[in-house]
PDB file of N, CA and C in Angstrom:
ATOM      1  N   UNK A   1     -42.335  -7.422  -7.276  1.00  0.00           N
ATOM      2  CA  UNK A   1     -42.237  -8.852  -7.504  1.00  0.00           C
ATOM      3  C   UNK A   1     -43.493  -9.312  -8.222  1.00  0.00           C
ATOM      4  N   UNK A   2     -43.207 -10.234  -9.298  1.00  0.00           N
ATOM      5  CA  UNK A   2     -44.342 -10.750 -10.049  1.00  0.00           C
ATOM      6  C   UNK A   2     -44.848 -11.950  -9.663  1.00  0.00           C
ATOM      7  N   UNK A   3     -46.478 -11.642  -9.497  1.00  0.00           N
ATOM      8  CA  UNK A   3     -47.015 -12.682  -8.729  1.00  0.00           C
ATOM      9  C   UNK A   3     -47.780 -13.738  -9.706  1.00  0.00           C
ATOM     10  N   UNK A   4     -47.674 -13.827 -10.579  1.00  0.00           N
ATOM     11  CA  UNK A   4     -47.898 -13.946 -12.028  1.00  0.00           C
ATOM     12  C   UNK A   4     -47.479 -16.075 -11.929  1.00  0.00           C
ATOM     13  N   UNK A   5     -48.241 -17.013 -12.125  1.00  0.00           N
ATOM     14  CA  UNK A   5     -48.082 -17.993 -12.104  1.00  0.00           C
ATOM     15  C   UNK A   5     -48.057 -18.782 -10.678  1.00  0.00           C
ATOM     16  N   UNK A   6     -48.267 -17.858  -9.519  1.00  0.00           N
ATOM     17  CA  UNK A   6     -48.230 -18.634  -8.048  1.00  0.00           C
ATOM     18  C   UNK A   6     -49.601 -19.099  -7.844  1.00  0.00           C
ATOM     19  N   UNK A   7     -49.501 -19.768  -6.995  1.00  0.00           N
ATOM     20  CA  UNK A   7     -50.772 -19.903  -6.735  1.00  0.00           C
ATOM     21  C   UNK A   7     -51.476 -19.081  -5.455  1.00  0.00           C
ATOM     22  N   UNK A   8     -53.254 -19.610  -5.508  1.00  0.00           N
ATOM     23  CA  UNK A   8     -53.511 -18.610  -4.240  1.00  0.00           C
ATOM     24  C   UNK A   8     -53.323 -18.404  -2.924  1.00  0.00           C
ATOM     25  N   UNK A   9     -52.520 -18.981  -2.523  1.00  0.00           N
ATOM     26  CA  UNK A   9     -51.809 -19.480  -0.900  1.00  0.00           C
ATOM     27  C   UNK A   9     -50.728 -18.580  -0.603  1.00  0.00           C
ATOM     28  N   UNK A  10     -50.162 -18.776  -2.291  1.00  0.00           N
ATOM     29  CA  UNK A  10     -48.764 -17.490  -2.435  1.00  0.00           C
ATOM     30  C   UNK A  10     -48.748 -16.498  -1.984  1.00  0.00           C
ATOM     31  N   UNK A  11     -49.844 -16.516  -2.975  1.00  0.00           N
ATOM     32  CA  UNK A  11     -50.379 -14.545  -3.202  1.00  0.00           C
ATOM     33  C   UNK A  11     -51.179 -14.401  -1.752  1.00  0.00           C
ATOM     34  N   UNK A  12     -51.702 -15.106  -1.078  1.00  0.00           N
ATOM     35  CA  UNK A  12     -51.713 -14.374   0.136  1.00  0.00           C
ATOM     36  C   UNK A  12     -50.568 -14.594   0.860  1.00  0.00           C
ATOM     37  N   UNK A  13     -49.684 -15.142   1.158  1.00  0.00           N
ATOM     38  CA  UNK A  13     -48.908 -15.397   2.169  1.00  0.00           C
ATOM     39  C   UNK A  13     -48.118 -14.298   2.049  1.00  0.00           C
ATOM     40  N   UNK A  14     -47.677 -13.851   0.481  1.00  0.00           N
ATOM     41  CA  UNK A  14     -47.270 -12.194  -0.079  1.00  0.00           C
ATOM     42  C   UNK A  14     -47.550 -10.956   0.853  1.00  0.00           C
ATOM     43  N   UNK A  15     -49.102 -11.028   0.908  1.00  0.00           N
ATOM     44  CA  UNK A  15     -49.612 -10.284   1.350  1.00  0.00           C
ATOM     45  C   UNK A  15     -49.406  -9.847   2.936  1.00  0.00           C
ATOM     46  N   UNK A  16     -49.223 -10.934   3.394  1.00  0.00           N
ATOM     47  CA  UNK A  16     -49.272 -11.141   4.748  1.00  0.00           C
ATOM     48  C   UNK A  16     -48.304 -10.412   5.500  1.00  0.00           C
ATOM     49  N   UNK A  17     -47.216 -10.787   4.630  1.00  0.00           N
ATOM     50  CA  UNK A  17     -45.847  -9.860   5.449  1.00  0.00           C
ATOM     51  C   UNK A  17     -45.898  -8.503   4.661  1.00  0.00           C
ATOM     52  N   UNK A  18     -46.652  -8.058   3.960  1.00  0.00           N
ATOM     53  CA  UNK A  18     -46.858  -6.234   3.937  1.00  0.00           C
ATOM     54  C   UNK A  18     -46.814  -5.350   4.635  1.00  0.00           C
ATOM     55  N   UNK A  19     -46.605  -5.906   5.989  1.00  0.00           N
ATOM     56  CA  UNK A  19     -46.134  -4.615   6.989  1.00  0.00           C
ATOM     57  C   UNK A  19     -44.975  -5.132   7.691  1.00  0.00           C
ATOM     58  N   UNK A  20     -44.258  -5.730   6.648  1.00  0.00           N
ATOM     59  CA  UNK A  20     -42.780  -5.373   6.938  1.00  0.00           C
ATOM     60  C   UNK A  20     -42.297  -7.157   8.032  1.00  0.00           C
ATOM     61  N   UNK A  21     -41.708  -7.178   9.069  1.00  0.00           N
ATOM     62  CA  UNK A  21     -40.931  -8.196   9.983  1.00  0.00           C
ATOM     63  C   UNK A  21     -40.192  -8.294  10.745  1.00  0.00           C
ATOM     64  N   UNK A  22     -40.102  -9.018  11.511  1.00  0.00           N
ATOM     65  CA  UNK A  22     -39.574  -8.534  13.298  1.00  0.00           C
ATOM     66  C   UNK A  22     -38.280 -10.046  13.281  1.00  0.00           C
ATOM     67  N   UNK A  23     -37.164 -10.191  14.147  1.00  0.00           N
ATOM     68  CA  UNK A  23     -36.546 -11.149  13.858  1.00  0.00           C
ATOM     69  C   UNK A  23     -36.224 -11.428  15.767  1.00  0.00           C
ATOM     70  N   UNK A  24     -36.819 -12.749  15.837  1.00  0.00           N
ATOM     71  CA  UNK A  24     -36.461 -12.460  17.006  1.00  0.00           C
ATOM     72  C   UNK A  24     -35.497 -13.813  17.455  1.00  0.00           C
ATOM     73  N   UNK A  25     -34.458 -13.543  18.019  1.00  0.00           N
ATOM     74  CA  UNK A  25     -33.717 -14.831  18.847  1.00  0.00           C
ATOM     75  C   UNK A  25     -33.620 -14.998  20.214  1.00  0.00           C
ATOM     76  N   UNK A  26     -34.309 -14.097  21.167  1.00  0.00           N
ATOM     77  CA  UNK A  26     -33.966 -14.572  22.659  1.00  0.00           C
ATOM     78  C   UNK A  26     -34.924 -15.063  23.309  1.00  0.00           C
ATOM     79  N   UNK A  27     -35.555 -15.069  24.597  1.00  0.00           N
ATOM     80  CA  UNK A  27     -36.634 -15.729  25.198  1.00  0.00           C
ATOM     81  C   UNK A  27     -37.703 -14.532  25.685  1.00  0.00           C
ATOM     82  N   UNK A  28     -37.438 -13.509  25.150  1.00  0.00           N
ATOM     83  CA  UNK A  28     -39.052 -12.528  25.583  1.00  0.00           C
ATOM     84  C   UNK A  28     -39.827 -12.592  25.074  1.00  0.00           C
ATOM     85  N   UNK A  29     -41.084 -12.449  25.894  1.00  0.00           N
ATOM     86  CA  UNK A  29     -42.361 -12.191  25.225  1.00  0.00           C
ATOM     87  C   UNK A  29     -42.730 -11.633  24.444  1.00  0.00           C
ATOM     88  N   UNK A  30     -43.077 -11.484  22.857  1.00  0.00           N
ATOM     89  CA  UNK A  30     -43.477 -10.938  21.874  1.00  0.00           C
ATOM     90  C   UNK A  30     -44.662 -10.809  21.950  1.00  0.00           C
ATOM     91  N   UNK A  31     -45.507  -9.712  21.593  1.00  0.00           N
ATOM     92  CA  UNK A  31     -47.104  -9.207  21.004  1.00  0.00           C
ATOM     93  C   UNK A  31     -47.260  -9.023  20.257  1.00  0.00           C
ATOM     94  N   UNK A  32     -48.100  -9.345  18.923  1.00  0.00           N
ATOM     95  CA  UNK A  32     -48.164  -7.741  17.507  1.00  0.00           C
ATOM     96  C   UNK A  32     -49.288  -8.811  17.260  1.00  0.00           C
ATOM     97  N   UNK A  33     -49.413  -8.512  15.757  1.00  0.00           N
ATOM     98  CA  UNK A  33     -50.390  -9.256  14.928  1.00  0.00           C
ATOM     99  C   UNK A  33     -49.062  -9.518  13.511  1.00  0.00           C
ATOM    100  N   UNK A  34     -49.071 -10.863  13.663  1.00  0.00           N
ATOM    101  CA  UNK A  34     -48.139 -11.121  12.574  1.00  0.00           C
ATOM    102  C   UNK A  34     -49.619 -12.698  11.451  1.00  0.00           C
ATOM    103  N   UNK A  35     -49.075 -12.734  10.786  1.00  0.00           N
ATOM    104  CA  UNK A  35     -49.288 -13.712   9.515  1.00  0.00           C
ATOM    105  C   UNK A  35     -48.584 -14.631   9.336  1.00  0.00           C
ATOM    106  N   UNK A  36     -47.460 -14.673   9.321  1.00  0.00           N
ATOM    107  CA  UNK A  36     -46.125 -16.006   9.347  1.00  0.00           C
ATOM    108  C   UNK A  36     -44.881 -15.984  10.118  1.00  0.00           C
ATOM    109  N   UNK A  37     -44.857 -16.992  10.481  1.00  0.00           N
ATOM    110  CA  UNK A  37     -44.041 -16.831  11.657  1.00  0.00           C
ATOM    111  C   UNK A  37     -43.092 -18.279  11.026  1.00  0.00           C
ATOM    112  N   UNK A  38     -41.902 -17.890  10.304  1.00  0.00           N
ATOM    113  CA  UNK A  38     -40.700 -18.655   9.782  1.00  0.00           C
ATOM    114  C   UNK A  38     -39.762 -19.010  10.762  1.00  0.00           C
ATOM    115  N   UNK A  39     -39.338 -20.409  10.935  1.00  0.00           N
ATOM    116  CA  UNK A  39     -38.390 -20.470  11.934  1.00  0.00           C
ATOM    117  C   UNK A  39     -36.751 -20.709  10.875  1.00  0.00           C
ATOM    118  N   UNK A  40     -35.910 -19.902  11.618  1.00  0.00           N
ATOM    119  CA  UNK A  40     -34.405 -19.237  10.814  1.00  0.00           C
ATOM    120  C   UNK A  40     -33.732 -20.363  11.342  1.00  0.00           C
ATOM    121  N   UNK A  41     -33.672 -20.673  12.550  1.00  0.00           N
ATOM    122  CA  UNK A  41     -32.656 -21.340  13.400  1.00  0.00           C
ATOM    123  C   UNK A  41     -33.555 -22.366  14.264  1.00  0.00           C
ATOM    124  N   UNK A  42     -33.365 -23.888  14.549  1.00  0.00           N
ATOM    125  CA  UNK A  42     -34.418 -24.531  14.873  1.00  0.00           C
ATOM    126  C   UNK A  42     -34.919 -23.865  16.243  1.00  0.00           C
ATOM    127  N   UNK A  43     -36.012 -24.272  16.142  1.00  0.00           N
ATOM    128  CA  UNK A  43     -36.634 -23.459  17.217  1.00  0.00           C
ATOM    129  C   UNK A  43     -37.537 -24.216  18.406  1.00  0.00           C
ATOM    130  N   UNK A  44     -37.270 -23.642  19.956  1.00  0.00           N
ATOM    131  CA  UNK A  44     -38.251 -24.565  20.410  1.00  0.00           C
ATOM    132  C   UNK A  44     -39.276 -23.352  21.189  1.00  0.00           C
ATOM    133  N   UNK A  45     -40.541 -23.380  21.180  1.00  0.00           N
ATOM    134  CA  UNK A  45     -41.754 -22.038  21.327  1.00  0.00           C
ATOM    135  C   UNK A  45     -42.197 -22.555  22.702  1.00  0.00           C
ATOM    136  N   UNK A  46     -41.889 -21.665  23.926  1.00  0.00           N
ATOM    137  CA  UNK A  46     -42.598 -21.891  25.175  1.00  0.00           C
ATOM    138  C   UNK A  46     -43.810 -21.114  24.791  1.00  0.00           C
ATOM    139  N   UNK A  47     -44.071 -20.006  24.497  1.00  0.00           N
ATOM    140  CA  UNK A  47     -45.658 -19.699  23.970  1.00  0.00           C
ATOM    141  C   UNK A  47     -45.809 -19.198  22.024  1.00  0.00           C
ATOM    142  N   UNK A  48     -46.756 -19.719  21.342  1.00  0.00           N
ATOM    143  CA  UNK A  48     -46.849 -19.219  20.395  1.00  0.00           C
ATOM    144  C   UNK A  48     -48.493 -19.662  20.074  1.00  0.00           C
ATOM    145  N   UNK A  49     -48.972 -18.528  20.440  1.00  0.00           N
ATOM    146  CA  UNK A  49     -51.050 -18.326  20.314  1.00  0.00           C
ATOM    147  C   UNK A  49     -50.997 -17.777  18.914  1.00  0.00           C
ATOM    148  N   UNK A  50     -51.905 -18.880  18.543  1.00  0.00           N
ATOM    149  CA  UNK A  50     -52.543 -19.087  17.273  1.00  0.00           C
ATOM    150  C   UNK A  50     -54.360 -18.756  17.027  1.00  0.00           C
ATOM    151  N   UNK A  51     -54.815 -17.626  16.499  1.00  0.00           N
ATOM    152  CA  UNK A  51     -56.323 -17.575  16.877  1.00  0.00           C
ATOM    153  C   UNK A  51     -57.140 -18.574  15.864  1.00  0.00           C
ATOM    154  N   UNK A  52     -58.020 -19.222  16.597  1.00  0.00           N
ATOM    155  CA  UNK A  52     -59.055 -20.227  16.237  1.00  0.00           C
ATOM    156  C   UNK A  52     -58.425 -21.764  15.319  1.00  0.00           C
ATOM    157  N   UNK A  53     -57.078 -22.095  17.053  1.00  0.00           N
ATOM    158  CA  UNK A  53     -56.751 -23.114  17.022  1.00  0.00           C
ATOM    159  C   UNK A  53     -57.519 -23.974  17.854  1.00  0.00           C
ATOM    160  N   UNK A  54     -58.155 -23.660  18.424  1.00  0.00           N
ATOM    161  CA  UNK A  54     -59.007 -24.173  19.515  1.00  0.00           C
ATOM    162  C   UNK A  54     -58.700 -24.594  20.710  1.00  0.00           C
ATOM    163  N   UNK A  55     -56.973 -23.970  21.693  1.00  0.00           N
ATOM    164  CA  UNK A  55     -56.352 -23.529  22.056  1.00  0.00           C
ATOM    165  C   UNK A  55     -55.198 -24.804  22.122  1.00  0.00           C
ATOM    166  N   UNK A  56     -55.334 -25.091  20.905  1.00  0.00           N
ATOM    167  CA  UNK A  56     -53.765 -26.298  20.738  1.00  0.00           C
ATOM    168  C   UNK A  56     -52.319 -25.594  20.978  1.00  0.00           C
ATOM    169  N   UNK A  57     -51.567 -26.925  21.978  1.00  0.00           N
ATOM    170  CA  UNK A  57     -49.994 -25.675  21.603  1.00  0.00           C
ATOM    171  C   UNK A  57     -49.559 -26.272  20.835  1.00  0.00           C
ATOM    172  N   UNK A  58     -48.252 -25.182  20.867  1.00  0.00           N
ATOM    173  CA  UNK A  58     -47.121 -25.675  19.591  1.00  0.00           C
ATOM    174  C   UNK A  58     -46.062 -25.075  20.742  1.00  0.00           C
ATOM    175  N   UNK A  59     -46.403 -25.670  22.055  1.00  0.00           N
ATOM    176  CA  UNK A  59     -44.819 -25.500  22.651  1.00  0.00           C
ATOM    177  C   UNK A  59     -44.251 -26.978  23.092  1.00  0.00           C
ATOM    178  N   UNK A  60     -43.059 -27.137  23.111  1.00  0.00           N
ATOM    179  CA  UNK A  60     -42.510 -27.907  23.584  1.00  0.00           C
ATOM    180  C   UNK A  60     -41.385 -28.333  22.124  1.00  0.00           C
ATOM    181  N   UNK A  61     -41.997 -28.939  21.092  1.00  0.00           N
ATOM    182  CA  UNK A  61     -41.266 -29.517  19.857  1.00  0.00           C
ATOM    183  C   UNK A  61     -40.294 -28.783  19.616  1.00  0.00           C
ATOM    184  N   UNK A  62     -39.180 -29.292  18.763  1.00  0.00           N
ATOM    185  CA  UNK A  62     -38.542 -28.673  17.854  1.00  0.00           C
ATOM    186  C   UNK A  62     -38.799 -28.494  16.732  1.00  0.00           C
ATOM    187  N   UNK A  63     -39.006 -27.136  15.817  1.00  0.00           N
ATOM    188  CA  UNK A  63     -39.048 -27.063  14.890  1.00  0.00           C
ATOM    189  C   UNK A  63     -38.152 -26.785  14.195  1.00  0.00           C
ATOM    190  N   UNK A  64     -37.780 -27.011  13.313  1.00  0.00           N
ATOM    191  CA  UNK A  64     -36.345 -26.764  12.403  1.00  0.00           C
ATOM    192  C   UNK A  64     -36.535 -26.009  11.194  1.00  0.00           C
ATOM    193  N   UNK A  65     -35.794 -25.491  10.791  1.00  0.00           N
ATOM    194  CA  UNK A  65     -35.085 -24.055  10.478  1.00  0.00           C
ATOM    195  C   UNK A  65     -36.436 -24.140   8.702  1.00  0.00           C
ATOM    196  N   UNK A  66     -36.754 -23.412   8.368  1.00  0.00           N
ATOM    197  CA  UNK A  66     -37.770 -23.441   7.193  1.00  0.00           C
ATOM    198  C   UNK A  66     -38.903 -23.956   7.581  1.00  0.00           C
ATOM    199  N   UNK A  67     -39.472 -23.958   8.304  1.00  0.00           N
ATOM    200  CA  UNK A  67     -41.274 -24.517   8.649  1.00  0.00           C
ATOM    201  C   UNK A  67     -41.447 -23.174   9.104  1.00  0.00           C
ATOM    202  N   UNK A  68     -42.914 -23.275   8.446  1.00  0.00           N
ATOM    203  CA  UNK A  68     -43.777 -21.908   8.794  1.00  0.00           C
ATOM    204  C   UNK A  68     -45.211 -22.047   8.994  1.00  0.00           C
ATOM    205  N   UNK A  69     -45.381 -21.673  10.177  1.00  0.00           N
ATOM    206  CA  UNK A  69     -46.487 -21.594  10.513  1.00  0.00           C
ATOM    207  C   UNK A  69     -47.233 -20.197  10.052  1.00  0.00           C
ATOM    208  N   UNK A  70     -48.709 -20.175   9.462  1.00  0.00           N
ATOM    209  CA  UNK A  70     -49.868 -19.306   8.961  1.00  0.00           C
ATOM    210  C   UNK A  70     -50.415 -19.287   9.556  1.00  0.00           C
ATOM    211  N   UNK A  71     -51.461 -17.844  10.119  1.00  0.00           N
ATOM    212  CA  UNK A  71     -52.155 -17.841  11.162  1.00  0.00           C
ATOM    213  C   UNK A  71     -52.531 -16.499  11.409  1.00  0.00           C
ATOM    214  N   UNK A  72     -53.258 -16.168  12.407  1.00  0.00           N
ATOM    215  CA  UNK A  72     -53.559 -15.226  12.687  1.00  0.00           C
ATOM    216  C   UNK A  72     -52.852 -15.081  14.125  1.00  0.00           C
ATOM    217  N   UNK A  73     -51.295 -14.594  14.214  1.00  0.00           N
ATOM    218  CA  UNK A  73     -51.159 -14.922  15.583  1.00  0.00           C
ATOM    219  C   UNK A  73     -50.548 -13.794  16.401  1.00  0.00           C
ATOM    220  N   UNK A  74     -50.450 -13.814  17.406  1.00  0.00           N
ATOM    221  CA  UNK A  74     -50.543 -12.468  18.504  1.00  0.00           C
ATOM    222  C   UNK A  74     -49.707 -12.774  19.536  1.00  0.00           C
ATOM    223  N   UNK A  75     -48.796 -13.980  20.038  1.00  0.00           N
ATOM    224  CA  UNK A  75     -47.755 -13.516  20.587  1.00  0.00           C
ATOM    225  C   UNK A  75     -46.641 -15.084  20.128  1.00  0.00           C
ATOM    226  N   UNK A  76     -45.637 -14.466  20.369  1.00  0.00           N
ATOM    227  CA  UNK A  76     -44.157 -15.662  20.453  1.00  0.00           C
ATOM    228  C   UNK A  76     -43.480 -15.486  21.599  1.00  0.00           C
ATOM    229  N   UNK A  77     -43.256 -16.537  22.339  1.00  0.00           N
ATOM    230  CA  UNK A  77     -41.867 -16.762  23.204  1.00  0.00           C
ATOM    231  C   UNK A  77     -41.105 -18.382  22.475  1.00  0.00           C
ATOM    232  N   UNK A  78     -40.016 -17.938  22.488  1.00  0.00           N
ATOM    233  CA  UNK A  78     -39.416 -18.791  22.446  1.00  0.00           C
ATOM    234  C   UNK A  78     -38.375 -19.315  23.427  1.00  0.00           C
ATOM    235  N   UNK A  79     -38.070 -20.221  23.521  1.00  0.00           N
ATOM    236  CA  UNK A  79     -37.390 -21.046  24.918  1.00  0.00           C
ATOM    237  C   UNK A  79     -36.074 -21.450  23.371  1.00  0.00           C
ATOM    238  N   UNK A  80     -35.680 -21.508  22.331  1.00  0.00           N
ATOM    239  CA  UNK A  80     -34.650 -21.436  21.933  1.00  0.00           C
ATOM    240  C   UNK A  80     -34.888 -21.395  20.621  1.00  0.00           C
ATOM    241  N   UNK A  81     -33.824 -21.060  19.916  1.00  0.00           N
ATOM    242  CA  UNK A  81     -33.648 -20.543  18.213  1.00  0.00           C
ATOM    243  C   UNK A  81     -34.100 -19.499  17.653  1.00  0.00           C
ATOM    244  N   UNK A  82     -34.521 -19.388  16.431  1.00  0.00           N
ATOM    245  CA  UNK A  82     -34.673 -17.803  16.345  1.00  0.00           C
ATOM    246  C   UNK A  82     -35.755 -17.471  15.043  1.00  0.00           C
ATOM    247  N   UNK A  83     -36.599 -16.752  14.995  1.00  0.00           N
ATOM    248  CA  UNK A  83     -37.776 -16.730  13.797  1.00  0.00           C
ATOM    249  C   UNK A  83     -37.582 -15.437  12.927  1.00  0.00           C
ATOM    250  N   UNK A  84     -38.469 -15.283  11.896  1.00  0.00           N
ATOM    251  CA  UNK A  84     -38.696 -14.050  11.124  1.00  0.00           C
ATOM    252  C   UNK A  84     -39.963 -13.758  10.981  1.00  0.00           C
ATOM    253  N   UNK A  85     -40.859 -12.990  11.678  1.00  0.00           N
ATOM    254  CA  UNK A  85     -42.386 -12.647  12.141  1.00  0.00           C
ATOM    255  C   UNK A  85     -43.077 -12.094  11.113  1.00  0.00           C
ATOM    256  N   UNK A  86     -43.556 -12.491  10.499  1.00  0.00           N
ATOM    257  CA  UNK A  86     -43.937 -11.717   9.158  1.00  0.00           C
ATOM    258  C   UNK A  86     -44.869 -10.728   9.630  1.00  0.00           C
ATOM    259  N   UNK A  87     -45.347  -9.497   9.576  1.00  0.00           N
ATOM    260  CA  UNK A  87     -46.605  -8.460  10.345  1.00  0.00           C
ATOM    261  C   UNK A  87     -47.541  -8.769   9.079  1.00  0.00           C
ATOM    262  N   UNK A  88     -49.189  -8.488   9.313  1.00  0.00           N
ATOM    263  CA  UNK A  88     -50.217  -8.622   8.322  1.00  0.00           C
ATOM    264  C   UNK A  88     -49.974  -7.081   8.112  1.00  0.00           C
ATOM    265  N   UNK A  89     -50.433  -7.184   6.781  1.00  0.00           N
ATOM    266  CA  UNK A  89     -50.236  -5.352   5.874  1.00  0.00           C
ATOM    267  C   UNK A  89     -51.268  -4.894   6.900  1.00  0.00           C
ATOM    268  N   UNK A  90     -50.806  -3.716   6.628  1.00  0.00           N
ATOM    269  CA  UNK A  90     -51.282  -1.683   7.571  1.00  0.00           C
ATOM    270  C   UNK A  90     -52.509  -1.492   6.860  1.00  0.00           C
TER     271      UNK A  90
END
């Protein structure tokens, strides 16, 4: 894919999912190290840790289907809907 005219937010966010993506729809606890975390189906996050948020949540809301959160982040639960976990490249 040509990265040719994006800008620099792109080209990293590109980068970010280089090790591939996890899809998750039920309510377990997730771990890894992901980069973007896309919501597919609206979504509502009983845990989703974000490093050097300064320990703000992002549980309770609904988020709806195309918002993506960037980040450096290390786990998801969700309490409903369903995401696409982007992993940071190997």
């Amino acid at each position: 894919m040509s990265t040719q005219g994006l800008g620099t937010i792109s080209k990293d966010a590109l980068a970010q999912g280089a090790g591939g993506f996890d899809y998750y729809s039920g309510t377990t606890n997730h771990t890894g190290n992901w980069g973007i975390v896309e919501v597919v189906g609206d979504a509502v996050f009983t845990t989703l840790t974000v490093a050097n948020t300064g320990g703000a949540s992002l549980a309770g809301p609904t988020f709806t289907a195309g918002f993506k959160f960037f980040g450096d982040i290390t786990v998801i639960k969700l309490a409903s809907g369903s995401v696409i976990a982007y992993r940071h490249s190997i």
